[in-house]
PDB file of N, CA and C in Angstrom:
ATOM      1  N   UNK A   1      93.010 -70.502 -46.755  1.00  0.00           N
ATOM      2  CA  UNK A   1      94.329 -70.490 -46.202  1.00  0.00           C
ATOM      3  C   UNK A   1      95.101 -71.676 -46.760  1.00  0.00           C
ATOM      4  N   UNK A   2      96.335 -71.795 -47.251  1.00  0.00           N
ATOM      5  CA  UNK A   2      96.976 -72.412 -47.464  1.00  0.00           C
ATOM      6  C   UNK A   2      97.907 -73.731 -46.502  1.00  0.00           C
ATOM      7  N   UNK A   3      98.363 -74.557 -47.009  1.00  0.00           N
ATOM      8  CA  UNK A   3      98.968 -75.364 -46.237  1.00  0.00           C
ATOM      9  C   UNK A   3      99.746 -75.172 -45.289  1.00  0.00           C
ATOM     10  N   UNK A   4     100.598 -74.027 -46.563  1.00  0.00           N
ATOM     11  CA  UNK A   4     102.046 -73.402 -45.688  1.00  0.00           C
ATOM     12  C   UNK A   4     101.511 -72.705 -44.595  1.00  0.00           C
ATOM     13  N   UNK A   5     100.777 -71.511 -45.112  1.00  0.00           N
ATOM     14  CA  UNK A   5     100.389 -70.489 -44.092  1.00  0.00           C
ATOM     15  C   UNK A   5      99.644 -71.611 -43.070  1.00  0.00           C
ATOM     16  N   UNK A   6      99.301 -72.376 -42.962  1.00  0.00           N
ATOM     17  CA  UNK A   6      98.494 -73.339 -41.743  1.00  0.00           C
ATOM     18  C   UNK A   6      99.898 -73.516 -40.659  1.00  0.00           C
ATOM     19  N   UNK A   7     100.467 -74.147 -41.136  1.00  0.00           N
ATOM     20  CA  UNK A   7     101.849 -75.225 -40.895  1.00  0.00           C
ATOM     21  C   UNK A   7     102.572 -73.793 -39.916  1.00  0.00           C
ATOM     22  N   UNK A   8     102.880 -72.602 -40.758  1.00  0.00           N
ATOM     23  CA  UNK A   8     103.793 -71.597 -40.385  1.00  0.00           C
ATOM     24  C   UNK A   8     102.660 -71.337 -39.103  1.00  0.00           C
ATOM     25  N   UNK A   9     101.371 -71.067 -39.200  1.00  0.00           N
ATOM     26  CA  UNK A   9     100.468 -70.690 -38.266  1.00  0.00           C
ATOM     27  C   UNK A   9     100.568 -71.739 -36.892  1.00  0.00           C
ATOM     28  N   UNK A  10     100.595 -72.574 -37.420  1.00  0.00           N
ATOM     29  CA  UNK A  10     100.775 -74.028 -36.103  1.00  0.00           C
ATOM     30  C   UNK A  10     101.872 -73.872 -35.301  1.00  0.00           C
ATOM     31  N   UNK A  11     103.161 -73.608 -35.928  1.00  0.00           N
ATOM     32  CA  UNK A  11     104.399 -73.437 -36.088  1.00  0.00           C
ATOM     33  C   UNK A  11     104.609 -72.177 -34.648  1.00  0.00           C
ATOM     34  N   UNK A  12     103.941 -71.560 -35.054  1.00  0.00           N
ATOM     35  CA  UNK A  12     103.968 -69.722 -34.450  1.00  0.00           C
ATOM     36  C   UNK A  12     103.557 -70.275 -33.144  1.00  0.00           C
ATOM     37  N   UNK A  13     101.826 -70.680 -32.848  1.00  0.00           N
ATOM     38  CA  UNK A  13     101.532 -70.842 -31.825  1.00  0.00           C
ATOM     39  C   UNK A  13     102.125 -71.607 -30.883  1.00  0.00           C
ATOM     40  N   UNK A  14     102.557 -72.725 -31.733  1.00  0.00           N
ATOM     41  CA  UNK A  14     103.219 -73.882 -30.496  1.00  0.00           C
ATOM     42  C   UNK A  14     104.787 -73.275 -29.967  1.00  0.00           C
ATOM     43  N   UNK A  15     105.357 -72.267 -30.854  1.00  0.00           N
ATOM     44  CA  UNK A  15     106.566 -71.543 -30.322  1.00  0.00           C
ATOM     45  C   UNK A  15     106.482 -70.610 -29.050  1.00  0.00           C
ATOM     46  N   UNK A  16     105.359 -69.842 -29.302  1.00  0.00           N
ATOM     47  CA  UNK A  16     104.979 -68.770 -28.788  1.00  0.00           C
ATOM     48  C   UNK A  16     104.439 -69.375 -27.608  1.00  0.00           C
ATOM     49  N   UNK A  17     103.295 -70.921 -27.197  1.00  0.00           N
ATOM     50  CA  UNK A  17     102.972 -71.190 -25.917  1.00  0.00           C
ATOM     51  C   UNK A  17     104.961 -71.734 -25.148  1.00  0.00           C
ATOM     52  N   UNK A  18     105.278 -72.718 -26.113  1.00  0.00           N
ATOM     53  CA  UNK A  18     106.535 -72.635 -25.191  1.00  0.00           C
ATOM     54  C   UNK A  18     107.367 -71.729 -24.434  1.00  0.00           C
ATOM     55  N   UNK A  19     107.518 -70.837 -25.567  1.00  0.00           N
ATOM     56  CA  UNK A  19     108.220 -69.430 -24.740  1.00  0.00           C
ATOM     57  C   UNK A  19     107.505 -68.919 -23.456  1.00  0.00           C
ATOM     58  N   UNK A  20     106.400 -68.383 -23.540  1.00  0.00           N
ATOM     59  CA  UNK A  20     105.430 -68.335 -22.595  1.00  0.00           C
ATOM     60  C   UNK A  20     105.574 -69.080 -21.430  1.00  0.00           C
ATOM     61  N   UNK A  21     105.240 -70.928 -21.453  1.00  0.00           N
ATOM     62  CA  UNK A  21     105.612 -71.547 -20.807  1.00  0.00           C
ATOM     63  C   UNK A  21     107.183 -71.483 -19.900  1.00  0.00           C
ATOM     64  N   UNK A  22     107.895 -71.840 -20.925  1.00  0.00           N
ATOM     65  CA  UNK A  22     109.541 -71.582 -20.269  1.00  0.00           C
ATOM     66  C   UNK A  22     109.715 -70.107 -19.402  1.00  0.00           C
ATOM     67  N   UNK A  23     109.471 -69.309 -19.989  1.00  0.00           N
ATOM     68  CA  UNK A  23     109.114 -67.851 -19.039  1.00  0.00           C
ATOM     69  C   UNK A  23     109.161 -67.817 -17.138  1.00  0.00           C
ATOM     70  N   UNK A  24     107.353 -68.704 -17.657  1.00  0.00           N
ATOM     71  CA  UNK A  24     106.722 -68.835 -16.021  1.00  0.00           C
ATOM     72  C   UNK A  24     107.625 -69.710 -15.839  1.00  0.00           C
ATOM     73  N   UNK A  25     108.260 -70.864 -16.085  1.00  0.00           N
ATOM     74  CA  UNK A  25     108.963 -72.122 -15.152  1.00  0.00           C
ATOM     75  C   UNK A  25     109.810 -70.953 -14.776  1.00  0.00           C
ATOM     76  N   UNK A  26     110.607 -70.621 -15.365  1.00  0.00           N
ATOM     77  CA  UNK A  26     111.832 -69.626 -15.506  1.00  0.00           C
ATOM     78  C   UNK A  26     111.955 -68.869 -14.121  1.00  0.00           C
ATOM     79  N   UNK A  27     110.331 -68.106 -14.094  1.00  0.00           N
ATOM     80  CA  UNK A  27     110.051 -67.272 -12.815  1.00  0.00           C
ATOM     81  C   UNK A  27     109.797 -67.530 -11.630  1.00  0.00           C
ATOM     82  N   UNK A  28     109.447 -69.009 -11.493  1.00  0.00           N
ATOM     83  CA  UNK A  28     109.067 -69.494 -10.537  1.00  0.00           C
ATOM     84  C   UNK A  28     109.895 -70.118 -10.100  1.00  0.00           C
ATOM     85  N   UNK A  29     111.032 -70.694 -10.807  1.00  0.00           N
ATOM     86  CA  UNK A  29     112.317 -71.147 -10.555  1.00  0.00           C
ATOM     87  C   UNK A  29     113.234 -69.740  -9.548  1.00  0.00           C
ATOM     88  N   UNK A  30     113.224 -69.053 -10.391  1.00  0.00           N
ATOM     89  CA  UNK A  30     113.857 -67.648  -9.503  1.00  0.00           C
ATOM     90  C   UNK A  30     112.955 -67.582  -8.122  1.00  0.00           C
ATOM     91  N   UNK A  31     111.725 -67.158  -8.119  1.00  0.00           N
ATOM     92  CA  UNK A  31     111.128 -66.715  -6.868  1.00  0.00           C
ATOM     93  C   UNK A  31     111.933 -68.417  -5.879  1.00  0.00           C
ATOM     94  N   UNK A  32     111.779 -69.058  -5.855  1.00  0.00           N
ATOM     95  CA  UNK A  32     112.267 -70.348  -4.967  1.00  0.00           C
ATOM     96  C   UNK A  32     113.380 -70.075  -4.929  1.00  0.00           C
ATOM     97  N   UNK A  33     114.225 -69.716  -5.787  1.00  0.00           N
ATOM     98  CA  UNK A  33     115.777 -69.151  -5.232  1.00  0.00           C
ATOM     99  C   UNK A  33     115.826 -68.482  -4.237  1.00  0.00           C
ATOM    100  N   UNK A  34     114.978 -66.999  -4.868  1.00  0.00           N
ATOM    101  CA  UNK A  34     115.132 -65.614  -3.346  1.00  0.00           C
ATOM    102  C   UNK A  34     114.476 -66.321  -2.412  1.00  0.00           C
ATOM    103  N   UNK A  35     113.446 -67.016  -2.384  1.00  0.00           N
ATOM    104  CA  UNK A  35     113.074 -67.828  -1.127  1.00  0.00           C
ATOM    105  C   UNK A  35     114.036 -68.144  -0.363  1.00  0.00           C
ATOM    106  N   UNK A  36     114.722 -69.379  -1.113  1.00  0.00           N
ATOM    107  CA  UNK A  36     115.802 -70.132  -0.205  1.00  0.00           C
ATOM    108  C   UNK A  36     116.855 -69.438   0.468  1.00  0.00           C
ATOM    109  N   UNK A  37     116.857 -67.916  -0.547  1.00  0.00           N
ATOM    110  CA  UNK A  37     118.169 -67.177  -0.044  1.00  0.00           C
ATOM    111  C   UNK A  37     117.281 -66.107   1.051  1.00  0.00           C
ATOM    112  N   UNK A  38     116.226 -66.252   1.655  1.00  0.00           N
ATOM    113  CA  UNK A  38     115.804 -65.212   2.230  1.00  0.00           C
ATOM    114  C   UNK A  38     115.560 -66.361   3.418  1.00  0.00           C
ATOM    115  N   UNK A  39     115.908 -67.303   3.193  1.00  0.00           N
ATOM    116  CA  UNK A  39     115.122 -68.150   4.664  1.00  0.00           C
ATOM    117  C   UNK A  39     116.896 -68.584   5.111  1.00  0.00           C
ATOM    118  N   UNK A  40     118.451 -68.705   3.959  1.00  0.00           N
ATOM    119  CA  UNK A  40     119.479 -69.162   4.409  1.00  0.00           C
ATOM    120  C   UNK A  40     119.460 -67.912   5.241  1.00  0.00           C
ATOM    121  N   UNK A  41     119.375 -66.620   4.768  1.00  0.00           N
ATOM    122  CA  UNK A  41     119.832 -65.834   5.535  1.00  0.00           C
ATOM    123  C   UNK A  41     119.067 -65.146   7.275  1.00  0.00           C
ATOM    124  N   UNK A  42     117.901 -65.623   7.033  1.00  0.00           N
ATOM    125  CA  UNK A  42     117.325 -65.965   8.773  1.00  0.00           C
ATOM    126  C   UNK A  42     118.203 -66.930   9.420  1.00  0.00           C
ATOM    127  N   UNK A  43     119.182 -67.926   8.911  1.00  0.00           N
ATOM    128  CA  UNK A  43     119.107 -69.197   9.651  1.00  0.00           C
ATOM    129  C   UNK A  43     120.587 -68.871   9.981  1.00  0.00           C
ATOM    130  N   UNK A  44     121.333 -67.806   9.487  1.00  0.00           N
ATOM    131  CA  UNK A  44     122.781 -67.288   9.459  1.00  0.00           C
ATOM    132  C   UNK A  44     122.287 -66.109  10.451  1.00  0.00           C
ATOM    133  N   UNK A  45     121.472 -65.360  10.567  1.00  0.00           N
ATOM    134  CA  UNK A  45     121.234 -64.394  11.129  1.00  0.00           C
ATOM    135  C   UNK A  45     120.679 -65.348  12.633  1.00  0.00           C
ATOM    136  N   UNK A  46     119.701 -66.227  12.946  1.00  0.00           N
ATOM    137  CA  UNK A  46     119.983 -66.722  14.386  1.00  0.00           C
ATOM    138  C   UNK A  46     120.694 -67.673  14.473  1.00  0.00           C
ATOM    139  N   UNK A  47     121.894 -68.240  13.644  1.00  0.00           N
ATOM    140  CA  UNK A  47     123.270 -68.717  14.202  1.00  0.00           C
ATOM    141  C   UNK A  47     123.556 -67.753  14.552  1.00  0.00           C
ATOM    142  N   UNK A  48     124.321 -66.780  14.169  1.00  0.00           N
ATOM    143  CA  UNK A  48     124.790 -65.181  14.497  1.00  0.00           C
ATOM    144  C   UNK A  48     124.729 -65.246  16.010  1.00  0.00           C
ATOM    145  N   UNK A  49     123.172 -65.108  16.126  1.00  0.00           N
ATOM    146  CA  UNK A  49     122.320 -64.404  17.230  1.00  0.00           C
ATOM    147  C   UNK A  49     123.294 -65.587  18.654  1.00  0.00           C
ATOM    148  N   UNK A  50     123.016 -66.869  18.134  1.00  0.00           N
ATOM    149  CA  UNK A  50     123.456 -68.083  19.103  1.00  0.00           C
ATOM    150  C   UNK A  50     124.716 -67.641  19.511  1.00  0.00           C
ATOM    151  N   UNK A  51     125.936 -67.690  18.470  1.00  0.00           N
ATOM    152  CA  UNK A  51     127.039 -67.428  18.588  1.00  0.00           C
ATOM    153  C   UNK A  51     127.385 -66.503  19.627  1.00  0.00           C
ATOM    154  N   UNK A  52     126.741 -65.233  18.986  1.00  0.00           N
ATOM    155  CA  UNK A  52     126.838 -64.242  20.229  1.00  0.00           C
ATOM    156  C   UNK A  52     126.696 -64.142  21.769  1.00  0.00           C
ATOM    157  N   UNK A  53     125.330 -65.405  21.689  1.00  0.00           N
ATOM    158  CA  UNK A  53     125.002 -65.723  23.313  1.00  0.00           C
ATOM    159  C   UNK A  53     125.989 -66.416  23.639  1.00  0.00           C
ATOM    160  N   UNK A  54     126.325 -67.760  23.084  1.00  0.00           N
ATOM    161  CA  UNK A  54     127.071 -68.564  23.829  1.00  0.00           C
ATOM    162  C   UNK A  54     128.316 -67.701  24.198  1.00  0.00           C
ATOM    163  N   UNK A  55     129.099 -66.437  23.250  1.00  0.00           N
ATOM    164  CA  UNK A  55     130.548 -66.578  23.913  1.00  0.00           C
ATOM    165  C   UNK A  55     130.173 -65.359  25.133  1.00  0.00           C
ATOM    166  N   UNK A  56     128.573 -64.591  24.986  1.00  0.00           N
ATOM    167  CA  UNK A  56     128.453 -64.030  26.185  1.00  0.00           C
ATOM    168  C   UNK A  56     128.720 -64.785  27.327  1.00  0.00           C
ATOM    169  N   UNK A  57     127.844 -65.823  27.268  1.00  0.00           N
ATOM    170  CA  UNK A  57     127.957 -67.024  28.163  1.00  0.00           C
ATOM    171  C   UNK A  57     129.271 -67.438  28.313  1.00  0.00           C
ATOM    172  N   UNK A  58     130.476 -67.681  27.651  1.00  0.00           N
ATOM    173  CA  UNK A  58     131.466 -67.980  27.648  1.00  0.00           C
ATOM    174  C   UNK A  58     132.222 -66.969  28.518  1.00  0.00           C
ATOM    175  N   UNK A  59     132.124 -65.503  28.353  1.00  0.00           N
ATOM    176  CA  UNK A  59     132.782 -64.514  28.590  1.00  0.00           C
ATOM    177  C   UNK A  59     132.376 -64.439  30.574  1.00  0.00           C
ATOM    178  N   UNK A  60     131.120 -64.643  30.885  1.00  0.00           N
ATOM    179  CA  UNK A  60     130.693 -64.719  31.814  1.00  0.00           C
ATOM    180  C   UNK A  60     131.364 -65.764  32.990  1.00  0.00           C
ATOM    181  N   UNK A  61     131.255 -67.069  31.874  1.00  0.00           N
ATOM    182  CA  UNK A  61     131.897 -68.079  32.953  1.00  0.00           C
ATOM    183  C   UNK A  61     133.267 -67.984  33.290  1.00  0.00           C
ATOM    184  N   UNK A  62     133.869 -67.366  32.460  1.00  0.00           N
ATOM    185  CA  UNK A  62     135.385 -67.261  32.157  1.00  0.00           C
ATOM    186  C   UNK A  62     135.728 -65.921  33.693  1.00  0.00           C
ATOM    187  N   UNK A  63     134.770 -64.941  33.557  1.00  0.00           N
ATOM    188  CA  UNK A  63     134.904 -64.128  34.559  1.00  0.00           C
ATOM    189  C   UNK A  63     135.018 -64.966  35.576  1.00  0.00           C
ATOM    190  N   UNK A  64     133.950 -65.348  36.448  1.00  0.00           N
ATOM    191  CA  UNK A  64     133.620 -66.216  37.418  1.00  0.00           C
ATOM    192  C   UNK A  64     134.388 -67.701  38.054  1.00  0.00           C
ATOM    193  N   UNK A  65     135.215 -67.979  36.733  1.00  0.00           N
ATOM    194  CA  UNK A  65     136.616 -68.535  36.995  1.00  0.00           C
ATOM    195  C   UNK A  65     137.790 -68.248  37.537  1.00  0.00           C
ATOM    196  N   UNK A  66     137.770 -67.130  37.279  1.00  0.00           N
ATOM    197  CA  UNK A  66     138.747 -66.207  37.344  1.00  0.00           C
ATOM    198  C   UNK A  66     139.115 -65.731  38.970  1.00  0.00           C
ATOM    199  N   UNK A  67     137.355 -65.300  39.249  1.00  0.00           N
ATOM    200  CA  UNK A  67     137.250 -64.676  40.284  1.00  0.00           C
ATOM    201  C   UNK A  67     137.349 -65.462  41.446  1.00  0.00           C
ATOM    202  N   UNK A  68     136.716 -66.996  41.062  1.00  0.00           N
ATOM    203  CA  UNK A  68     136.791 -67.711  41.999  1.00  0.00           C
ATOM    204  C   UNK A  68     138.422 -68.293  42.145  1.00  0.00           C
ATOM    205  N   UNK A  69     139.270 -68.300  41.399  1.00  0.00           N
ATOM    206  CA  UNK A  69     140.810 -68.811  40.990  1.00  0.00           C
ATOM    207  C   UNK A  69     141.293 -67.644  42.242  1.00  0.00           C
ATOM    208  N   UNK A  70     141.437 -66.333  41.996  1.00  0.00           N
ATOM    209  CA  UNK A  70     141.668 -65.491  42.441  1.00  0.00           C
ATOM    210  C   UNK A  70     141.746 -65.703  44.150  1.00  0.00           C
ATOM    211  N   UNK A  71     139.769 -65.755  44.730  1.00  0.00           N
ATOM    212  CA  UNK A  71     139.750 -65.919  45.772  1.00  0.00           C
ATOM    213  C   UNK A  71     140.571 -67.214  46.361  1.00  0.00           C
ATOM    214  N   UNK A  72     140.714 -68.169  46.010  1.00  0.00           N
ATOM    215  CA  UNK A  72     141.369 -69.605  46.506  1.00  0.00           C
ATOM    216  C   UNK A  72     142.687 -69.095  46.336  1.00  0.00           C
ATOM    217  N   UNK A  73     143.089 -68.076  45.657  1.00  0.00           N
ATOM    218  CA  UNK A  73     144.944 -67.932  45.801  1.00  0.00           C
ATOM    219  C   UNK A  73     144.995 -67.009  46.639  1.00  0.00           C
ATOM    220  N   UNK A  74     143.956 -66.224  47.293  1.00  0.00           N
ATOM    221  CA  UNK A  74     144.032 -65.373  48.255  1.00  0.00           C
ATOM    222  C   UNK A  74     144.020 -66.302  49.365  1.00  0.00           C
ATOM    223  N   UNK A  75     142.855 -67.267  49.715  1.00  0.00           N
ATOM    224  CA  UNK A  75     142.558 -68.036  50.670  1.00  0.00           C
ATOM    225  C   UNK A  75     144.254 -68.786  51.124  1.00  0.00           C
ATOM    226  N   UNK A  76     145.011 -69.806  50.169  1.00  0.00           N
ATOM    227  CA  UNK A  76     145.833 -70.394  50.174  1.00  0.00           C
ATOM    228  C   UNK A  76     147.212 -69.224  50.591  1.00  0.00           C
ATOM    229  N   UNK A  77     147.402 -68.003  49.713  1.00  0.00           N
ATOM    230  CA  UNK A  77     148.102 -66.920  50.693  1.00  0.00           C
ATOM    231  C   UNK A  77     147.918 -66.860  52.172  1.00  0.00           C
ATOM    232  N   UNK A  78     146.600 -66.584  52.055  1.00  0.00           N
ATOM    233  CA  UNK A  78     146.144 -65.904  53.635  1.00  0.00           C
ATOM    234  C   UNK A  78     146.549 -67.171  55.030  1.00  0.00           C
ATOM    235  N   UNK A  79     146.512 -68.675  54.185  1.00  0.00           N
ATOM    236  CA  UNK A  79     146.374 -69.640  55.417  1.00  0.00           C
ATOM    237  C   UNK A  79     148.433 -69.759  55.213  1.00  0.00           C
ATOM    238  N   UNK A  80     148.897 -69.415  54.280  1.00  0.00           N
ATOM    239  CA  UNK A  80     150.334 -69.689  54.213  1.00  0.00           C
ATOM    240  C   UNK A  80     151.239 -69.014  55.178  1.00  0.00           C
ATOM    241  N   UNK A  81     150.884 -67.726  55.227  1.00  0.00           N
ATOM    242  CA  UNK A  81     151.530 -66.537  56.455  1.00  0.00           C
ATOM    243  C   UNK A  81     151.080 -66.525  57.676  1.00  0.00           C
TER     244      UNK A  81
END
């Protein structure tokens, strides 16, 4: 075998493990993406979930304000007449 053909042969392999190499980083770089984007979107999905409770909760107290507002303007009617 010749020099060249050695050199071109050396040449090949050390191209060919990089590519290879860069590949897997490449892929494993991606899989940690969809990771991150599969765990942001649990963490948006029980904010969501929170959101929803609290303005239940909100909607609830807001009733119960209301109702009690209500009764005290009845009470304050009722003692006025």
């Amino acid at each position: 075998m010749s020099r060249g053909s050695r050199v071109a042969l050396a040449v090949s392999v050390v191209l060919s493990a990089l590519t290879v190499t860069a590949v897997h980083v490449q892929q494993r770089r991606e899989r940690e993406r969809l990771h991150r984007g599969v765990l942001r979107d649990l963490e948006r999905l029980s904010q969501k979930e929170e959101n929803i409770r609290l303005l239940e909760e909100q909607i609830t107290l807001t009733k119960q304000l209301k109702e009690e507002r209500d009764k005290m303007l009845m009470e304050k009617g009722s003692q006025q007449s």
